[in-house]
Protein backbone atom coordinates (compact mmCIF):
# COMPACT_ATOMS: atom_id res chain seq x y z
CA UNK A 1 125.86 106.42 114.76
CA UNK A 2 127.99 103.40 115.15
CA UNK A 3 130.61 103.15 118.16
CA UNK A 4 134.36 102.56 117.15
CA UNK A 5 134.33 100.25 118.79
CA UNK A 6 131.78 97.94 116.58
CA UNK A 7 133.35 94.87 114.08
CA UNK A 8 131.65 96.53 110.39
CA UNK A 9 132.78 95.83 107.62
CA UNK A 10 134.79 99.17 106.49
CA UNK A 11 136.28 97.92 109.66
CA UNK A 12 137.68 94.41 109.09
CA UNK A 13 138.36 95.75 105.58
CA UNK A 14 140.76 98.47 107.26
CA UNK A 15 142.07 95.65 109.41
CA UNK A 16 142.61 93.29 106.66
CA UNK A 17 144.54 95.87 104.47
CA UNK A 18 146.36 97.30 107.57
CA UNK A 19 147.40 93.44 108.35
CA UNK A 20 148.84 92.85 104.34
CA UNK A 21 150.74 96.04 104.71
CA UNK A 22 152.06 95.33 108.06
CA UNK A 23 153.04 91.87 107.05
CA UNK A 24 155.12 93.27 104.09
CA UNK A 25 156.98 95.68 106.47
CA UNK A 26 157.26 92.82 108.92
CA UNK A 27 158.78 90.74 105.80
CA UNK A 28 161.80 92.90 104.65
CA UNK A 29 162.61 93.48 108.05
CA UNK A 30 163.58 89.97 108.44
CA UNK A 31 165.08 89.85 105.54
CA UNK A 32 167.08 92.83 106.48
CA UNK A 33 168.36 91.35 109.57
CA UNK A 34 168.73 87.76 108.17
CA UNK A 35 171.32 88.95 105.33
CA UNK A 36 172.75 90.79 108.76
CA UNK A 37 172.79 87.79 110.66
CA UNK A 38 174.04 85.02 108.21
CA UNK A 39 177.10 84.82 106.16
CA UNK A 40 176.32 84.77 102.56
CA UNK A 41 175.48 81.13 101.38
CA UNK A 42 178.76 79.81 99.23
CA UNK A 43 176.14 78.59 96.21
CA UNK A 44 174.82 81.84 95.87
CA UNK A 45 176.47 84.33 93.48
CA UNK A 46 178.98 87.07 94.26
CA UNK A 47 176.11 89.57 94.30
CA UNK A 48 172.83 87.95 95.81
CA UNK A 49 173.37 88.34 98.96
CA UNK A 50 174.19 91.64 98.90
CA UNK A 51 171.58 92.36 96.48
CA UNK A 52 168.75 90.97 98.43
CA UNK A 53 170.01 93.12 101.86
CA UNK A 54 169.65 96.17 99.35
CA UNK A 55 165.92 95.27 98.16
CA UNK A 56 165.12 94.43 102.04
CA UNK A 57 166.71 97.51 103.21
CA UNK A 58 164.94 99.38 100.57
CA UNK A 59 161.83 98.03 100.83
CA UNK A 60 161.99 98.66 104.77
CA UNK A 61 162.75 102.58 104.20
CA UNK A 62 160.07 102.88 101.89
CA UNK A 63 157.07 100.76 104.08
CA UNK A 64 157.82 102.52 106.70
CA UNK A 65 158.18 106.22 104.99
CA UNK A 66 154.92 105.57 104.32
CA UNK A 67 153.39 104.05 107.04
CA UNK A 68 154.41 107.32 108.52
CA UNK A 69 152.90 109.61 106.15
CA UNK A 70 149.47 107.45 106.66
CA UNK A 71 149.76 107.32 110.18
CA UNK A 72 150.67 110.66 110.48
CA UNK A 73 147.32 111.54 108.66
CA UNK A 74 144.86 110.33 111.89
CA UNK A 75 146.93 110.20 114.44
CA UNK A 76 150.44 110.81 116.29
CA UNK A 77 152.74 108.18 115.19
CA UNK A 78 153.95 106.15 118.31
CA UNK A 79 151.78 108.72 120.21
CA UNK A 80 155.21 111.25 119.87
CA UNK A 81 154.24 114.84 119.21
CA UNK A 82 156.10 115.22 116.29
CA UNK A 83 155.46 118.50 114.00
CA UNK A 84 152.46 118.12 111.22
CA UNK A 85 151.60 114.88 112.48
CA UNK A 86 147.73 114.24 113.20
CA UNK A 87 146.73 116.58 110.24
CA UNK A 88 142.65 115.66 109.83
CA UNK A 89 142.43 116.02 113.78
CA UNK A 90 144.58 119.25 113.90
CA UNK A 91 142.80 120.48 111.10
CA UNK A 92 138.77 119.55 111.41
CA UNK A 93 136.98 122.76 111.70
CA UNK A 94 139.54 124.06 108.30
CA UNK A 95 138.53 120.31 106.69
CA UNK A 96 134.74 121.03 107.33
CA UNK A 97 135.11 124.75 105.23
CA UNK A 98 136.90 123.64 102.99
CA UNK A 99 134.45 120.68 102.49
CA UNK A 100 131.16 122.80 102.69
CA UNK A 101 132.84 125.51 100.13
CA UNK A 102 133.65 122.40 97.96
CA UNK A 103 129.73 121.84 97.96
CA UNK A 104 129.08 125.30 97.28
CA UNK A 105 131.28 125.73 94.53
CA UNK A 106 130.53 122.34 92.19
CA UNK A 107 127.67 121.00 93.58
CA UNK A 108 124.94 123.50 94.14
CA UNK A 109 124.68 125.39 91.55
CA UNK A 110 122.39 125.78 88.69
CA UNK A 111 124.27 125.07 85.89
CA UNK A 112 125.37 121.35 87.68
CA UNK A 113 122.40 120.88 89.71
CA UNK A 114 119.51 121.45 86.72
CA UNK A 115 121.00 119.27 84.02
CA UNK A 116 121.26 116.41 86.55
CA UNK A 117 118.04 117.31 87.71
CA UNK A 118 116.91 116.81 84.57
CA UNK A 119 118.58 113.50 83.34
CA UNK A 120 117.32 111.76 86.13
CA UNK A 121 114.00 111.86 84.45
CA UNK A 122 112.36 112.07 87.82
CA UNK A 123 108.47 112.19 86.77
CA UNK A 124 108.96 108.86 84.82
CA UNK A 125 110.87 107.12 87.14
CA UNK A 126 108.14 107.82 90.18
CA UNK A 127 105.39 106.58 87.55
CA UNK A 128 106.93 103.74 86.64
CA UNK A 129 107.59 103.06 90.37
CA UNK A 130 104.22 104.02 91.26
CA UNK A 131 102.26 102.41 88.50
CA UNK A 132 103.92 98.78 90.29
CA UNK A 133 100.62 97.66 92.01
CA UNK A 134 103.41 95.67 94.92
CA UNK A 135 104.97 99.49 95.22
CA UNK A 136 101.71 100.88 95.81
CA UNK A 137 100.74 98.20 98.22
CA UNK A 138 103.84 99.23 100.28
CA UNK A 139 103.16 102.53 100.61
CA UNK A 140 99.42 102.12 101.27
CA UNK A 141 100.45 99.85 104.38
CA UNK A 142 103.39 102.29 105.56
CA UNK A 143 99.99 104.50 105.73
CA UNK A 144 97.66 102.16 107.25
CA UNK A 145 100.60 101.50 109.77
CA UNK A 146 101.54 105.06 110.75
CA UNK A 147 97.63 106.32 111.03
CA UNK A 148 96.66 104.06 114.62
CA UNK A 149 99.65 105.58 116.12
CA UNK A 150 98.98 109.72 115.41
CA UNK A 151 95.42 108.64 116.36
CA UNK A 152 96.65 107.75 119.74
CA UNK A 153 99.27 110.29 119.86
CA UNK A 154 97.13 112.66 121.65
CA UNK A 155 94.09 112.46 124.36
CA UNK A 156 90.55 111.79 123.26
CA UNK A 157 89.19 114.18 125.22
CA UNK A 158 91.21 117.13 123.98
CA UNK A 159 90.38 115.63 120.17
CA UNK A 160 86.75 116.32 120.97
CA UNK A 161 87.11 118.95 122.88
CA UNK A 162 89.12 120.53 120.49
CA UNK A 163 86.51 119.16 117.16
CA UNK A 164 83.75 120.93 119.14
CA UNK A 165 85.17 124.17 119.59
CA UNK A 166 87.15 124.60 116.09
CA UNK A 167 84.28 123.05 113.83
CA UNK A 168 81.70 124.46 116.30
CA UNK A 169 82.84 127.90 116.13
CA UNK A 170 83.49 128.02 111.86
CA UNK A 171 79.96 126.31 111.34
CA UNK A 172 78.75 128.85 113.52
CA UNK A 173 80.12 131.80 112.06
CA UNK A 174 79.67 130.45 108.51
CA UNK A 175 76.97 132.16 106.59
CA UNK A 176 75.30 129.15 105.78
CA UNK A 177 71.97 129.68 103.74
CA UNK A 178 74.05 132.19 101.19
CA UNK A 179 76.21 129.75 100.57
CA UNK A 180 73.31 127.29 99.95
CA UNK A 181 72.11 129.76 97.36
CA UNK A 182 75.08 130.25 95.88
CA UNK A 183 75.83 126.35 95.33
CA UNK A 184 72.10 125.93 94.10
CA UNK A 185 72.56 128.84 91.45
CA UNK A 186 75.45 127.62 90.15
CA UNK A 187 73.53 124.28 89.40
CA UNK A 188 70.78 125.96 87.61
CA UNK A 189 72.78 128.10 85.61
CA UNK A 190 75.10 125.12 84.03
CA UNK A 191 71.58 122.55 84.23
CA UNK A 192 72.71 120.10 86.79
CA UNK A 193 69.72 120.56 88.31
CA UNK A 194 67.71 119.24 85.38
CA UNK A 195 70.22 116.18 85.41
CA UNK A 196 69.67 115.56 88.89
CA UNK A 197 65.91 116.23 89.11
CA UNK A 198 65.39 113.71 85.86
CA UNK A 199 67.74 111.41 87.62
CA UNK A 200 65.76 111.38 90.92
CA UNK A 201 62.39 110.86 88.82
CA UNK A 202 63.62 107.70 87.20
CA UNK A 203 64.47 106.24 90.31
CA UNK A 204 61.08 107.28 91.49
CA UNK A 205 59.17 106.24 88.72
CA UNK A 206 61.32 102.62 88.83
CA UNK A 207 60.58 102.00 92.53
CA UNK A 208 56.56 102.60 91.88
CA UNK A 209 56.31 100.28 89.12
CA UNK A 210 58.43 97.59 91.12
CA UNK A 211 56.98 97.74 94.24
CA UNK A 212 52.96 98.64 93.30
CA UNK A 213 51.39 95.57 94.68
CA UNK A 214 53.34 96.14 97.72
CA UNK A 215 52.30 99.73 98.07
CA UNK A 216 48.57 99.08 97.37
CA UNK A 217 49.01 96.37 99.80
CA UNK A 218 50.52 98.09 102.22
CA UNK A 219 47.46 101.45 101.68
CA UNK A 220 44.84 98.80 102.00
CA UNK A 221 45.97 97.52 105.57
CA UNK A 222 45.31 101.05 106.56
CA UNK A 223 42.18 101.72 105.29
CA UNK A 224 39.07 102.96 107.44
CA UNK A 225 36.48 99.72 108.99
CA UNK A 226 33.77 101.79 107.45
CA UNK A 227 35.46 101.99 103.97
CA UNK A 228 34.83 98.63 101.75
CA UNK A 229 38.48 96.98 100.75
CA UNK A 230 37.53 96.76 96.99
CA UNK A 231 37.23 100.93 97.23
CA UNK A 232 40.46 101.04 99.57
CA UNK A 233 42.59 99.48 96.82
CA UNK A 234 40.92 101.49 93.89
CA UNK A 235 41.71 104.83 96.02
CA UNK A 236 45.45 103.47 96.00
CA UNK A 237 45.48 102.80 92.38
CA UNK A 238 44.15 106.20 91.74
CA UNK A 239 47.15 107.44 94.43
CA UNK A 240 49.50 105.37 92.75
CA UNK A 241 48.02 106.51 89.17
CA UNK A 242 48.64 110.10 90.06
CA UNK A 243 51.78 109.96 90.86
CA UNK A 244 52.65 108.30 87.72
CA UNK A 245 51.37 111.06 85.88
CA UNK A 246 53.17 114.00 87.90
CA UNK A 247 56.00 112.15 87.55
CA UNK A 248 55.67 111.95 83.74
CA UNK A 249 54.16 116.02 83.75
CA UNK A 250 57.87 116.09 85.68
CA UNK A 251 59.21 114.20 83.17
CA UNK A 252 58.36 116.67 80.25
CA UNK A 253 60.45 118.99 79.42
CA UNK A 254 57.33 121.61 78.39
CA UNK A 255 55.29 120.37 81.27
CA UNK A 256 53.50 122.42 83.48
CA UNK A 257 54.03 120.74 86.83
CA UNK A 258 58.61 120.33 85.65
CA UNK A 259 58.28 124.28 85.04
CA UNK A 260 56.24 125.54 87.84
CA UNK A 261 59.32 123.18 89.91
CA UNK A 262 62.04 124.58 88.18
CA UNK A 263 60.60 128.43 88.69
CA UNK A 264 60.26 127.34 92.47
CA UNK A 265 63.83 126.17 92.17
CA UNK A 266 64.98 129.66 91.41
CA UNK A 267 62.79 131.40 93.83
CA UNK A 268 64.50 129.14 96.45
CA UNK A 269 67.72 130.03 95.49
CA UNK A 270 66.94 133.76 95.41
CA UNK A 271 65.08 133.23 99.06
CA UNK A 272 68.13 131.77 100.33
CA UNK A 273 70.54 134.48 99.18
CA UNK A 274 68.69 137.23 101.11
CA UNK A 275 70.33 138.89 103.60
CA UNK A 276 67.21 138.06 105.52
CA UNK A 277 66.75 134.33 105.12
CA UNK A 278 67.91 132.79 108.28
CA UNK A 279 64.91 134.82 109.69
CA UNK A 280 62.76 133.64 106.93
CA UNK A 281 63.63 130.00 107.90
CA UNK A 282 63.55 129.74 110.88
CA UNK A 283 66.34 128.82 113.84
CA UNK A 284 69.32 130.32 112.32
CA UNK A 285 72.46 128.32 111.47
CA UNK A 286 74.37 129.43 114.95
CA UNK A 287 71.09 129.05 117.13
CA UNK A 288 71.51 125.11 115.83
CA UNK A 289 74.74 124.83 116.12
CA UNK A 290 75.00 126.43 119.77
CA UNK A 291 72.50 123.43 120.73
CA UNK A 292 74.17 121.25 123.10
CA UNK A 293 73.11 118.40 121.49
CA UNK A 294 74.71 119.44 118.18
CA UNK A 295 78.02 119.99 119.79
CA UNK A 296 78.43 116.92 121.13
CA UNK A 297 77.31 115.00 118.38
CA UNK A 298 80.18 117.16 116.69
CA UNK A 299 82.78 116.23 119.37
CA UNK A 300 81.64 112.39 119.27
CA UNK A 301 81.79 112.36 115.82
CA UNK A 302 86.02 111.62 116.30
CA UNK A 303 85.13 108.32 118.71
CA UNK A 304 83.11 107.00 115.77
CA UNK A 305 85.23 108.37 112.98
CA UNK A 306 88.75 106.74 114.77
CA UNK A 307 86.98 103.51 115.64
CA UNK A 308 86.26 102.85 112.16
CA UNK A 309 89.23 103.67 111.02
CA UNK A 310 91.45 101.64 113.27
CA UNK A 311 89.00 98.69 112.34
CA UNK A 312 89.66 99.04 108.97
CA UNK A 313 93.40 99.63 109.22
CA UNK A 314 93.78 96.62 111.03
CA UNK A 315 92.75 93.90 108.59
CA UNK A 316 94.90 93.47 105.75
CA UNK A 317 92.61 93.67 103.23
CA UNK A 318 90.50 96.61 104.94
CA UNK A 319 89.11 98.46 102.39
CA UNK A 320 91.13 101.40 103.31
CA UNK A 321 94.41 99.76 102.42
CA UNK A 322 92.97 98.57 99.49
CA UNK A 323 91.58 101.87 98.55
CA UNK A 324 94.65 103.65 98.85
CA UNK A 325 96.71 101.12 97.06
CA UNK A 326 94.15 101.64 94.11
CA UNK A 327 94.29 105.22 94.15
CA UNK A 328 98.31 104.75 94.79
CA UNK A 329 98.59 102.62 91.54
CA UNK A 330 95.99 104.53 89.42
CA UNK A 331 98.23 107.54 90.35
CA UNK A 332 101.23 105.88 88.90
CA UNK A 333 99.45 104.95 85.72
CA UNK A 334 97.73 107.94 84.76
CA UNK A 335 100.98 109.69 85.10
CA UNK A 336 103.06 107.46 83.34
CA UNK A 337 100.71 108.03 80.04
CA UNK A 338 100.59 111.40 80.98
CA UNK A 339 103.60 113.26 78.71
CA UNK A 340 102.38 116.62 79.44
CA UNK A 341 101.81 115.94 83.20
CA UNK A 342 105.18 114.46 83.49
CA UNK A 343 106.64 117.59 82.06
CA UNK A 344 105.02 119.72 84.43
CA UNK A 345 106.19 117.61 87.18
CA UNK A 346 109.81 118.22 86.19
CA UNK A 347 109.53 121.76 85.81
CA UNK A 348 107.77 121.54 89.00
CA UNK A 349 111.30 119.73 90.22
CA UNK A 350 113.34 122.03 88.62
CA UNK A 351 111.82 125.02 90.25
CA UNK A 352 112.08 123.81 93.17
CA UNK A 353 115.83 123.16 93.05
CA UNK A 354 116.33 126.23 92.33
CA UNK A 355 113.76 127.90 94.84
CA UNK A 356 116.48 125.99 97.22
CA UNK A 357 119.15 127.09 95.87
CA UNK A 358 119.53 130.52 97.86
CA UNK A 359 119.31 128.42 100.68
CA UNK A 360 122.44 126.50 100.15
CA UNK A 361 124.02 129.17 102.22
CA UNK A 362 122.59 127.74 105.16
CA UNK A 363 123.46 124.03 104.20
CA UNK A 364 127.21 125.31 103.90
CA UNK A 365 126.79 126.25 107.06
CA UNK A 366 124.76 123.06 108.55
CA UNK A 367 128.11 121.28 107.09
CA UNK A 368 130.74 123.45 108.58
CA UNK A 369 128.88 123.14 112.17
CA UNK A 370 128.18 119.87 111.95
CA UNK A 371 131.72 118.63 111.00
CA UNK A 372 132.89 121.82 113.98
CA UNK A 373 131.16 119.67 116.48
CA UNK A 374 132.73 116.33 115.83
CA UNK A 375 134.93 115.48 118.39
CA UNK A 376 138.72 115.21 116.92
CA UNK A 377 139.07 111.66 117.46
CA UNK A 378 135.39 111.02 116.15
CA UNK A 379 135.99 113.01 113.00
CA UNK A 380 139.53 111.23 112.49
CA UNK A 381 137.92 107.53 112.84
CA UNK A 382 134.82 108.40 110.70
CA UNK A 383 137.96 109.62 107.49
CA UNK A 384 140.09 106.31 108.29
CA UNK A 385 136.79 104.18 107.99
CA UNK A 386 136.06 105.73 104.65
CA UNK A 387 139.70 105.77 103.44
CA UNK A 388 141.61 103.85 105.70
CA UNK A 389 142.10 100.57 103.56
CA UNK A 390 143.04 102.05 100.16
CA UNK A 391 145.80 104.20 101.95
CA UNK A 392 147.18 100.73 103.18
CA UNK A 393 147.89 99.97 99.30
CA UNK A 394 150.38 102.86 100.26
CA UNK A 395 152.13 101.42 102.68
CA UNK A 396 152.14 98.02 100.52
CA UNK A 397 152.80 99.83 97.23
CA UNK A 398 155.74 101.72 98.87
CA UNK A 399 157.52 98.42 100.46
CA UNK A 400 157.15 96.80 96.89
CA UNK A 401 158.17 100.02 94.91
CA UNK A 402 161.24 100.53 97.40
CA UNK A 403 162.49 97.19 97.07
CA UNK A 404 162.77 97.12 93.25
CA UNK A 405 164.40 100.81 93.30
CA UNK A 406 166.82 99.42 95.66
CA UNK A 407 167.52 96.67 94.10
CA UNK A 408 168.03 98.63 90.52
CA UNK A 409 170.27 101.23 92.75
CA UNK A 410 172.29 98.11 93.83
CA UNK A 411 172.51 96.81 90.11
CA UNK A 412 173.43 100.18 88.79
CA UNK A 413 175.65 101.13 91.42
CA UNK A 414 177.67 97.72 90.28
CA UNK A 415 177.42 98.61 86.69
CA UNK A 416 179.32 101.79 87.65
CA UNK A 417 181.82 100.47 89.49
C-alpha cells in the first residue's frame, strides 16, 4: 500500500482541484473586503458597486458552505469537534456493511453475475489471446522463470530422501506383473500388438538389408582359425538368410512362426495375470525394489532430473521454453476453431460462478473486516484519494453558483423596490 505521504497522481490531482477551489474562495473574499474598503468609483453606475459586494458576498457564503460540507466529510473542520462532522471516519465499520451488502445485493447474484459472465465471451477471448505465438512465449518464460526457484526452494537431500521413500514404497506395494498383463491384454484384444510387432519387423528387416556386408563382416572376424573364411562368410549368409525368412514367416499374416508368436503372446499375458507369477518369474517386484541399489538410483534420479532442467531453462531458446510455447500456442489455436470446446469452457465458467456463489457470504464478510480494520484516518485518506478532486468542483461550483444567485437577489431585490 502506498504511504500518504507519497506525491501520486490522485494526489496532485486532489491538490490541483483543492488549489482552483481555494483560489475562488480566496477571490470573492477580496472582493468582499475591497468593495468594504474603497468608496465606490464615481464612473461606475449607481448599482455596481453594490452589486459586485453582493456577488462577492454571495459567492463567499456559498464556497465556504461548501467547503464545509466537503471538509466535514474526512475530517473535523479547523480540527473543532463540531456535531456530524468527520462522517466516513465516524462511520467506517457502518460504511464497510453497507458497502459489502451493496455487493451482495447487485453484484453477486445469478441473474447479474451469469449474463455478464456470459457476454464477456471468455473461451474466445483466452483463444484468441492464447493462439498469439508472443502471448504464449510470455507465459512459457514466466514458467521457465518460476521453475529454478521451487527447485531450490527446498533441500536436496530431503527431495531424495523423500523420492526414495514415496516412489519406493508405491512401486513396492504396486502389483506390478498384473498390471503388465492387464496392459498387454488390452493390446491384443484392440490389435496393437499386431501394429507394433509388424512395425518392429520392418525396422528389423530394413537394418539387415542395410547393414549385411557389415554384419557378414563383422561374423567373419570371429570365425574359428580352423574354419576356412570362404565357409565363415557362407555360414553368415545362411544366418543372415534365415533371418530374412523368419522375419517374412513373421511377416505373414497365416504364417506359422507370426501365429505360434502371437499364441505365446497370450500365454504371456495369461502367465503374468496369475496370482502366482512373481514366483514364476523370479525376484519379485518389492525384492527389486528393496535393493539398495535401486533406491538410490530412485533418489538420484531428482539430481539428474533438476540438472537438466535448470540447463534447459536457462538458455532462451532451451527446448523446454520452446516446447511449452508450442504447446501454449497450439492450445490457443485448437480452441479457437473449437466451437463446441469453447462452449463447454463457458459452461465450465458459468458453473463455476455459481459453485461460488454460496460463498459470497464469506466475501461480504472478508469486505466488512477488511474495511473494520482500517485505521480511521487510513480509511478517510484512501475515500478523499478516490473522490477528493471531483468534490472540489463543489466547492468551485458553489462559489460560482452563489455569486450569480446573489447577484440576481441584488437585481431583484432593486426591481422590487
Amino acid at each position: 500500500m502506498r504511504r500518504a505521504t507519497e506525491t501520486t497522481p490522485e494526489r496532485r490531482r486532489l491538490r490541483r482541484a483543492r488549489a482552483l477551489a481555494t483560489g475562488l474562495l480566496a477571490l470573492a473574499a477580496a472582493v468582499f473586503a475591497a468593495t468594504l474598503a474603497f468608496p465606490e468609483p464615481a464612473r461606475w453606475a449607481p448599482i455596481g458597486w453594490p452589486l459586485l459586494r453582493a456577488v462577492a458576498e454571495a459567492a463567499l457564503v456559498g464556497g465556504f458552505a461548501d467547503w464545509f460540507a466537503v471538509t466535514a466529510l474526512f475530517r473535523r473542520p479547523l480540527g473543532l469537534p463540531i456535531p456530524h462532522t468527520a462522517i466516513l471516519p465516524a462511520n467506517k465499520e457502518r460504511i464497510g456493511e453497507g458497502l459489502a451488502r451493496f455487493l451482495d445485493r447487485h453484484f453477486l447474484t445469478p441473474e447479474v453475475l451469469i449474463p455478464e459472465i456470459r457476454s464477456l465471451n471468455l473461451s474466445e477471448r483466452i483463444a484468441l489471446w492464447l493462439a498469439r505465438r508472443d502471448n504464449a512465449g510470455r507465459i512459457a518464460n514466466e514458467i521457465a522463470r518460476a521453475l529454478p526457484p521451487f527447485l531450490h526452494a527446498v533441500d536436496d537431500r530431503q527431495i531424495r530422501a523423500f523420492l526414495g521413500r514415496a516412489l519406493g514404497g508405491q512401486l513396492r506395494g504396486a502389483s506390478l506383473m498384473p498390471l503388465l498383463g492387464q496392459l498387454i491384454r488390452a493390446l491384443t484384444a484392440t490389435g496393437y500388438h499386431e501394429a507394433v510387432l509388424d512395425a518392429a519387423l520392418d525396422y528389423a528387416g530394413g537394418f539387415l538389408a542395410r547393414n549385411h556386408e557389415q554384419l557378414l563382416e563383422a561374423v567373419a572376424e570371429r570365425r574359428r582359425r580352423w574354419i576356412p573364411r570362404a565357409v565363415n562368410r557362407q555360414i553368415a549368409r545362411a544366418m543372415l538368410r534365415a533371418g530374412r525368412e523368419l522375419i517374412d514367416d513373421l511377416r505373414r499374416p497365416d504364417g506359422t512362426a507370426r501365429q505360434a508368436l502371437l499364441v505365446r503372446i497370450d500365454g504371456f499375458a495369461g502367465e503374468l495375470t496369475d496370482a502366482a507369477a512373481p514366483a514364476a518369474f523370479g525376484a519379485s517386484p518389492r525384492a527389486v525394489l528393496n535393493r539398495p541399489e535401486v533406491r538410490a538410483w530412485i533418489a538420484g534420479s531428482w539430481d539428474k532430473l533438476r540438472g537438466a532442467v535448470e540447463r534447459d531453462l536457462e538458455a532462451t531458446d532451451g527446448t523446454g521454453r520452446r516446447a511449452l510455447t508450442l504447446m501454449i500456442a497450439s492450445l490457443g489455436e485448437s480452441l479457437k476453431s473449437d466451437p463446441a470446446m469453447r462452449e463447454r469452457l463457458d459452461a465450465a465458467f458459468e458453473a463455476l460462478a455459481i459453485e461460488a456463489l454460496p460463498w459470497r457470504a464469506e466475501l461480504v464478510r472478508f469486505v466488512s473486516e477488511v474495511v473494520r480494520r482500517w485505521e480511521p484516518r487510513g480509511f478517510s485518506d484512501r475515500i478523499e484519494m478516490a473522490v477528493g478532486a471531483d468534490l472540489q468542483f463543489i466547492r468551485i461550483n458553489g462559489t460560482i453558483v452563489g455569486g450569480l444567485v446573489g447577484g440576481v437577489l441584488y437585481l431583484l431585490s432593486l426591481l422590487a423596490g
